[in-house]
PDB file of N, CA and C in Angstrom:
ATOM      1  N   UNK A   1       0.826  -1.197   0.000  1.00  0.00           N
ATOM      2  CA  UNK A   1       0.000   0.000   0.000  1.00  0.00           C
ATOM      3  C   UNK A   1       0.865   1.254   0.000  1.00  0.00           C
ATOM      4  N   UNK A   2       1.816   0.974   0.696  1.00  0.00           N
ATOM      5  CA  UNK A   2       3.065   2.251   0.563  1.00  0.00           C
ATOM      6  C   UNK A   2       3.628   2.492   0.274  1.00  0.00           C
ATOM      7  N   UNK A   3       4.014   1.305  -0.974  1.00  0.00           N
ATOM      8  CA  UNK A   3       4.757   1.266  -2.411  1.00  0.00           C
ATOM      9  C   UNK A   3       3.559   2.349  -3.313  1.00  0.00           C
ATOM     10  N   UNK A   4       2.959   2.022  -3.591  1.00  0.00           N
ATOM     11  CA  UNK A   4       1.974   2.289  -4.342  1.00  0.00           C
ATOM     12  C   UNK A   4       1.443   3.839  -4.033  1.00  0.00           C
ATOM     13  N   UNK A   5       1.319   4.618  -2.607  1.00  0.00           N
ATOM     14  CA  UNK A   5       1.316   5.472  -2.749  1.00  0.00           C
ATOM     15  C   UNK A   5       2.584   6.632  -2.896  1.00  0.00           C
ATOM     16  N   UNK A   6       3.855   5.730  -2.451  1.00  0.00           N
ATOM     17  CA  UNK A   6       5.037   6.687  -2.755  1.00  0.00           C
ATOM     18  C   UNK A   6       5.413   6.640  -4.244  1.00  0.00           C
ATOM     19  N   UNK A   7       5.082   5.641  -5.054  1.00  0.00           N
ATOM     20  CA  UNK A   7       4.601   5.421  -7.123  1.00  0.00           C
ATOM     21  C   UNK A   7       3.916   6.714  -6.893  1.00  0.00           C
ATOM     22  N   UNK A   8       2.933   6.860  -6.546  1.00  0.00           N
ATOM     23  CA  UNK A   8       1.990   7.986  -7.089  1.00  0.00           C
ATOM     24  C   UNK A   8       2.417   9.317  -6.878  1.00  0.00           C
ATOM     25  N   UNK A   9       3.299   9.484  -5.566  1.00  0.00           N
ATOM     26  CA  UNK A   9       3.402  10.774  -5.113  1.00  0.00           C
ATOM     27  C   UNK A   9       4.984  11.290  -6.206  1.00  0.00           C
ATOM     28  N   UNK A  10       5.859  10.357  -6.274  1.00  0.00           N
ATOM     29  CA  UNK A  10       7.162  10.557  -7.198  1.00  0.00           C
ATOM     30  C   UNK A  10       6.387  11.164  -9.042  1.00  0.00           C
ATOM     31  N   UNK A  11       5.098  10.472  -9.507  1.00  0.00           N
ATOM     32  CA  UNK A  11       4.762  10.723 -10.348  1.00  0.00           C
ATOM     33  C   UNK A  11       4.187  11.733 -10.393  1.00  0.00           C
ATOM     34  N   UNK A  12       3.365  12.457  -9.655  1.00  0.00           N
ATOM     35  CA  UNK A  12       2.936  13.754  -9.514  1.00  0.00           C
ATOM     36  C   UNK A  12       3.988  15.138  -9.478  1.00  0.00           C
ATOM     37  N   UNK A  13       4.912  14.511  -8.497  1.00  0.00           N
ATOM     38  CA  UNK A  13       6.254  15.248  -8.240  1.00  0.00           C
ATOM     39  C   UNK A  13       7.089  15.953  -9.792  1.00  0.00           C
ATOM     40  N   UNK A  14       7.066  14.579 -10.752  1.00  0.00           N
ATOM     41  CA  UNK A  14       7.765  14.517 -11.544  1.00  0.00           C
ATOM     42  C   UNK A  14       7.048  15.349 -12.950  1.00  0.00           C
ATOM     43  N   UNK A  15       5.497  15.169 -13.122  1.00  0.00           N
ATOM     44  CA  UNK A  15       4.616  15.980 -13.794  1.00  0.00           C
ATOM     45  C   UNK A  15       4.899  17.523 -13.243  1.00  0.00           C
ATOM     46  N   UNK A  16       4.427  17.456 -12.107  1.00  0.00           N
ATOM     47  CA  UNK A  16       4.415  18.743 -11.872  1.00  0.00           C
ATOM     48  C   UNK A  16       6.073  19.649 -11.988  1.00  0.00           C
ATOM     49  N   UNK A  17       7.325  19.171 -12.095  1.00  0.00           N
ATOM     50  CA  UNK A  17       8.970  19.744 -12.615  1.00  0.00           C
ATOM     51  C   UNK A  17       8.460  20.288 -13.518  1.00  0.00           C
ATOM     52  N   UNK A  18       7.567  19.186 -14.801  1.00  0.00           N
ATOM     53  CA  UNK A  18       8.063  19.159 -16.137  1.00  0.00           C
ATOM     54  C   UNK A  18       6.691  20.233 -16.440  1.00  0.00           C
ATOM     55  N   UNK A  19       5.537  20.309 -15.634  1.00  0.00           N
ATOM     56  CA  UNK A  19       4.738  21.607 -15.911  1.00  0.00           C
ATOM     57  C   UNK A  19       5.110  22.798 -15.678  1.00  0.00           C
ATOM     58  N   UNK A  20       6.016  22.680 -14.881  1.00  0.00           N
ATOM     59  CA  UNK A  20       6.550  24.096 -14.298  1.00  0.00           C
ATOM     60  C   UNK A  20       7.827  24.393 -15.261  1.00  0.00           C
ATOM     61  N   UNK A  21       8.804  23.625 -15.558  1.00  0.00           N
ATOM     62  CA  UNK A  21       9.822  24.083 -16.534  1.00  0.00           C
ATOM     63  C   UNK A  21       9.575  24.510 -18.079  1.00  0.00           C
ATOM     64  N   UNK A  22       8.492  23.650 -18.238  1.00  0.00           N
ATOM     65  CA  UNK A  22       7.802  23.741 -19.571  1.00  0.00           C
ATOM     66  C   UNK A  22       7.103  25.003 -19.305  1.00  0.00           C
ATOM     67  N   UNK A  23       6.415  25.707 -18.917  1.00  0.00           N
ATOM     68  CA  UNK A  23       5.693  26.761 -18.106  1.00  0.00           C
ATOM     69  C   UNK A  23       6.916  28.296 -18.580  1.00  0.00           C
ATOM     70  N   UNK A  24       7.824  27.827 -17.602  1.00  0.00           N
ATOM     71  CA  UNK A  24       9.019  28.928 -17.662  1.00  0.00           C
ATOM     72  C   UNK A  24       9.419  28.913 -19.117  1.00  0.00           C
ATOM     73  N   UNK A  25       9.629  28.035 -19.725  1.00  0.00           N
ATOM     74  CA  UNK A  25      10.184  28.349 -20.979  1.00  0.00           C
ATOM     75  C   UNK A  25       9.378  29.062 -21.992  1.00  0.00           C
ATOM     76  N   UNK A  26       8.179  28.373 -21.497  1.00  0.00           N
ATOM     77  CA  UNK A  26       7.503  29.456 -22.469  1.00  0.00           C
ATOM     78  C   UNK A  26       7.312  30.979 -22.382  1.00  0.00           C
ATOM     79  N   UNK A  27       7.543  31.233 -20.909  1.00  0.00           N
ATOM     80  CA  UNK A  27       7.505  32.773 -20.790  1.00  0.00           C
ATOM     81  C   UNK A  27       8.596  33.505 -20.791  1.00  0.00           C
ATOM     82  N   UNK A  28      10.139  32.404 -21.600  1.00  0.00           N
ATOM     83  CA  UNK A  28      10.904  33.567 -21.543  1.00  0.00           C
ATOM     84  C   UNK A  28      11.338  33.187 -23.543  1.00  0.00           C
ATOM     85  N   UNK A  29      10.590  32.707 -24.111  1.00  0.00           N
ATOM     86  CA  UNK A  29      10.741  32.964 -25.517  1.00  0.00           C
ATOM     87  C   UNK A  29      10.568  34.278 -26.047  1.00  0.00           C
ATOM     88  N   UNK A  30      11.382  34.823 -26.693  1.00  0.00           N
ATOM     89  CA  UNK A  30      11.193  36.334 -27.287  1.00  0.00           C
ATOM     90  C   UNK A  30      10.214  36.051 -28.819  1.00  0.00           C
ATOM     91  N   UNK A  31       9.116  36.909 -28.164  1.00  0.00           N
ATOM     92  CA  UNK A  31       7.987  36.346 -29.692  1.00  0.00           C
ATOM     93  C   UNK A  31       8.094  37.903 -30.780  1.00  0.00           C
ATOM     94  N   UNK A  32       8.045  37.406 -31.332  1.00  0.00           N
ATOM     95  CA  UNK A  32       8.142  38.639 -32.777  1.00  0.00           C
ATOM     96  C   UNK A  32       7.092  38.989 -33.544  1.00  0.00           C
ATOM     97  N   UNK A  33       7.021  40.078 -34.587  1.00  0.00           N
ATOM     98  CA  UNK A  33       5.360  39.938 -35.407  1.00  0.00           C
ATOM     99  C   UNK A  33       6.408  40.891 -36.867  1.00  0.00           C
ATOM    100  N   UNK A  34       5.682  40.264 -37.200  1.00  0.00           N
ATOM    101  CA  UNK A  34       6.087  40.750 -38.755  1.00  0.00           C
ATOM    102  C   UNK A  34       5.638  42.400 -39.004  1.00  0.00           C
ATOM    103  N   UNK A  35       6.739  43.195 -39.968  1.00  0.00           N
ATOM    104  CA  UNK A  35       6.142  44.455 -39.998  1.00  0.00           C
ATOM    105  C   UNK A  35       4.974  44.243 -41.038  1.00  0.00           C
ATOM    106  N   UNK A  36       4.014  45.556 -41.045  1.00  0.00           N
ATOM    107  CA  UNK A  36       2.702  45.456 -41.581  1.00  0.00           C
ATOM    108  C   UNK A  36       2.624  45.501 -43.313  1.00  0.00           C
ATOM    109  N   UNK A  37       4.063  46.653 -43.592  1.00  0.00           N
ATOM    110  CA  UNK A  37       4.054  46.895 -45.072  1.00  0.00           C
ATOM    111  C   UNK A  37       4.802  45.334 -45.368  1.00  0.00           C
ATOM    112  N   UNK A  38       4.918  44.388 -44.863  1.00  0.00           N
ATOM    113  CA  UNK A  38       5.894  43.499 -45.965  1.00  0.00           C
ATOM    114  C   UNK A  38       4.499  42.235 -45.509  1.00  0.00           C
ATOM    115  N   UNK A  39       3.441  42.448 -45.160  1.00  0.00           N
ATOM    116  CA  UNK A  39       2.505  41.549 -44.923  1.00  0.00           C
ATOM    117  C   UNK A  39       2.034  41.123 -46.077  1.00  0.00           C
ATOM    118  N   UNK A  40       1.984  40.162 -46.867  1.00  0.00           N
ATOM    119  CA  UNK A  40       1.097  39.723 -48.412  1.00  0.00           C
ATOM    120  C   UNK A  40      -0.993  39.702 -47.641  1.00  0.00           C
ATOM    121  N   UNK A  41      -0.915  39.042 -46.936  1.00  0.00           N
ATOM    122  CA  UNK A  41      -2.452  39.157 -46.413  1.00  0.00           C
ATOM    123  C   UNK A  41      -2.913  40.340 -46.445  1.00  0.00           C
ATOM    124  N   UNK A  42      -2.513  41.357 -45.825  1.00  0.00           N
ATOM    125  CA  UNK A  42      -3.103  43.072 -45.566  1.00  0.00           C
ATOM    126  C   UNK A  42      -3.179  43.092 -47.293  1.00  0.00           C
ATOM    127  N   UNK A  43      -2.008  42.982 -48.234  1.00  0.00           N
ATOM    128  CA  UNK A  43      -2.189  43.497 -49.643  1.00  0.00           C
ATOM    129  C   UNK A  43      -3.529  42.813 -50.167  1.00  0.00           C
ATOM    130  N   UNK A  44      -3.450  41.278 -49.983  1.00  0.00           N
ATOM    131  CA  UNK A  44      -4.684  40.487 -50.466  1.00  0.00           C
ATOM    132  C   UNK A  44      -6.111  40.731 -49.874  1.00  0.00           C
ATOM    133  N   UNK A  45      -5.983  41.356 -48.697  1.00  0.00           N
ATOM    134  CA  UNK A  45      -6.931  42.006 -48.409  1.00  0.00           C
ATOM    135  C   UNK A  45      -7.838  43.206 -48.497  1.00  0.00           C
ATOM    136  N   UNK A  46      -6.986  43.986 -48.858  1.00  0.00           N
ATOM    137  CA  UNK A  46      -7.206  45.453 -49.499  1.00  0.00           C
ATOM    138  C   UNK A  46      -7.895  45.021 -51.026  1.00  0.00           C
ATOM    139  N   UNK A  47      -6.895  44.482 -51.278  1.00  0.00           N
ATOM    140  CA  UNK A  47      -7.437  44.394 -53.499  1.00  0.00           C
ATOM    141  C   UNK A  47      -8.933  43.474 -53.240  1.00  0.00           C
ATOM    142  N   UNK A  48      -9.051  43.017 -52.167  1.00  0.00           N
ATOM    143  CA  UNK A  48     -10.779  42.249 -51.956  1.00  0.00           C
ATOM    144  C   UNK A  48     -11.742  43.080 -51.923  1.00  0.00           C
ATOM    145  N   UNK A  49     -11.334  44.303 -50.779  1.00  0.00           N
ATOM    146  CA  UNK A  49     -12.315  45.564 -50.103  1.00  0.00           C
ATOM    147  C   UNK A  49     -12.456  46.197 -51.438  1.00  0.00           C
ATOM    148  N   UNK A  50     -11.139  46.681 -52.197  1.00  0.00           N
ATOM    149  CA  UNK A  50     -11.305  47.350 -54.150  1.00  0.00           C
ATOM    150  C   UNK A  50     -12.613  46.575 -54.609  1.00  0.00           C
ATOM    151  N   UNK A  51     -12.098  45.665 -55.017  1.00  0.00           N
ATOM    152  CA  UNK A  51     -12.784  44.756 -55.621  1.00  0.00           C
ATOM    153  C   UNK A  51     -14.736  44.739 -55.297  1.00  0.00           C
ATOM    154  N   UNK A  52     -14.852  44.395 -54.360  1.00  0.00           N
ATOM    155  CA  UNK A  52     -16.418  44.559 -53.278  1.00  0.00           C
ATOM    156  C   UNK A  52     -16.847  45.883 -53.406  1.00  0.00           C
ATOM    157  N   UNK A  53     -15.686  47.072 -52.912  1.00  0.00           N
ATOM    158  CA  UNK A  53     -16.402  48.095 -53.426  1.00  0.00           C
ATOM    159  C   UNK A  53     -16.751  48.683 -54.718  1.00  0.00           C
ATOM    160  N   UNK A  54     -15.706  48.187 -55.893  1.00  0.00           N
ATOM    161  CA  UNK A  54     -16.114  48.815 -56.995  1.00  0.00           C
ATOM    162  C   UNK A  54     -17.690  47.788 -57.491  1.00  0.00           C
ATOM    163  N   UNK A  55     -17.563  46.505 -57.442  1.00  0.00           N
ATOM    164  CA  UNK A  55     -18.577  45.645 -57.677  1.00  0.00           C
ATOM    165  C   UNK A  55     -20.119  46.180 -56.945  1.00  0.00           C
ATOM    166  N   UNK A  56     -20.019  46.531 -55.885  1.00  0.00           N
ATOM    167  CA  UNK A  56     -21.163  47.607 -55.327  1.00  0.00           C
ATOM    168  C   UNK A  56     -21.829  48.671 -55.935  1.00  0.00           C
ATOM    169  N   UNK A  57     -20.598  49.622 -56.600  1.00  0.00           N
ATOM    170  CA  UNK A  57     -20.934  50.634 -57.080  1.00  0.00           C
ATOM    171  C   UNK A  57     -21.424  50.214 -58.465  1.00  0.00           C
ATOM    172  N   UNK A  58     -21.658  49.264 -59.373  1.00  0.00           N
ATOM    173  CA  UNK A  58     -21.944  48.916 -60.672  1.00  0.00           C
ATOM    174  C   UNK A  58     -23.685  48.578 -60.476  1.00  0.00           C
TER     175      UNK A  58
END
């Protein structure tokens, strides 16, 4: 019985390192964003709004 609960307590122990290191790493990755003029989506998006609006106006 006290095999079995010191199994359980080492496994919790051992989850909970790897939630917490995994945890930290993620909050010290430096995240980035692309600038807006070199975006292809914003361009493909604009020539849609052209597009919708001139098709409106006809």
């Amino acid at each position: 019985m006290y095999v079995v609960a010191a199994i359980c307590i080492i496994i919790v122990i051992v989850v909970l390192i790897l939630a917490v290191g995994t945890t930290s790493k993620a909050y010290t990755y430096k995240h980035t964003v692309d600038p807006l003029e070199n975006n292809p989506y914003i361009d493909q998006e604009m020539k849609e709004k052209e597009t919708d609006h001139d098709q409106n106006k006809a």
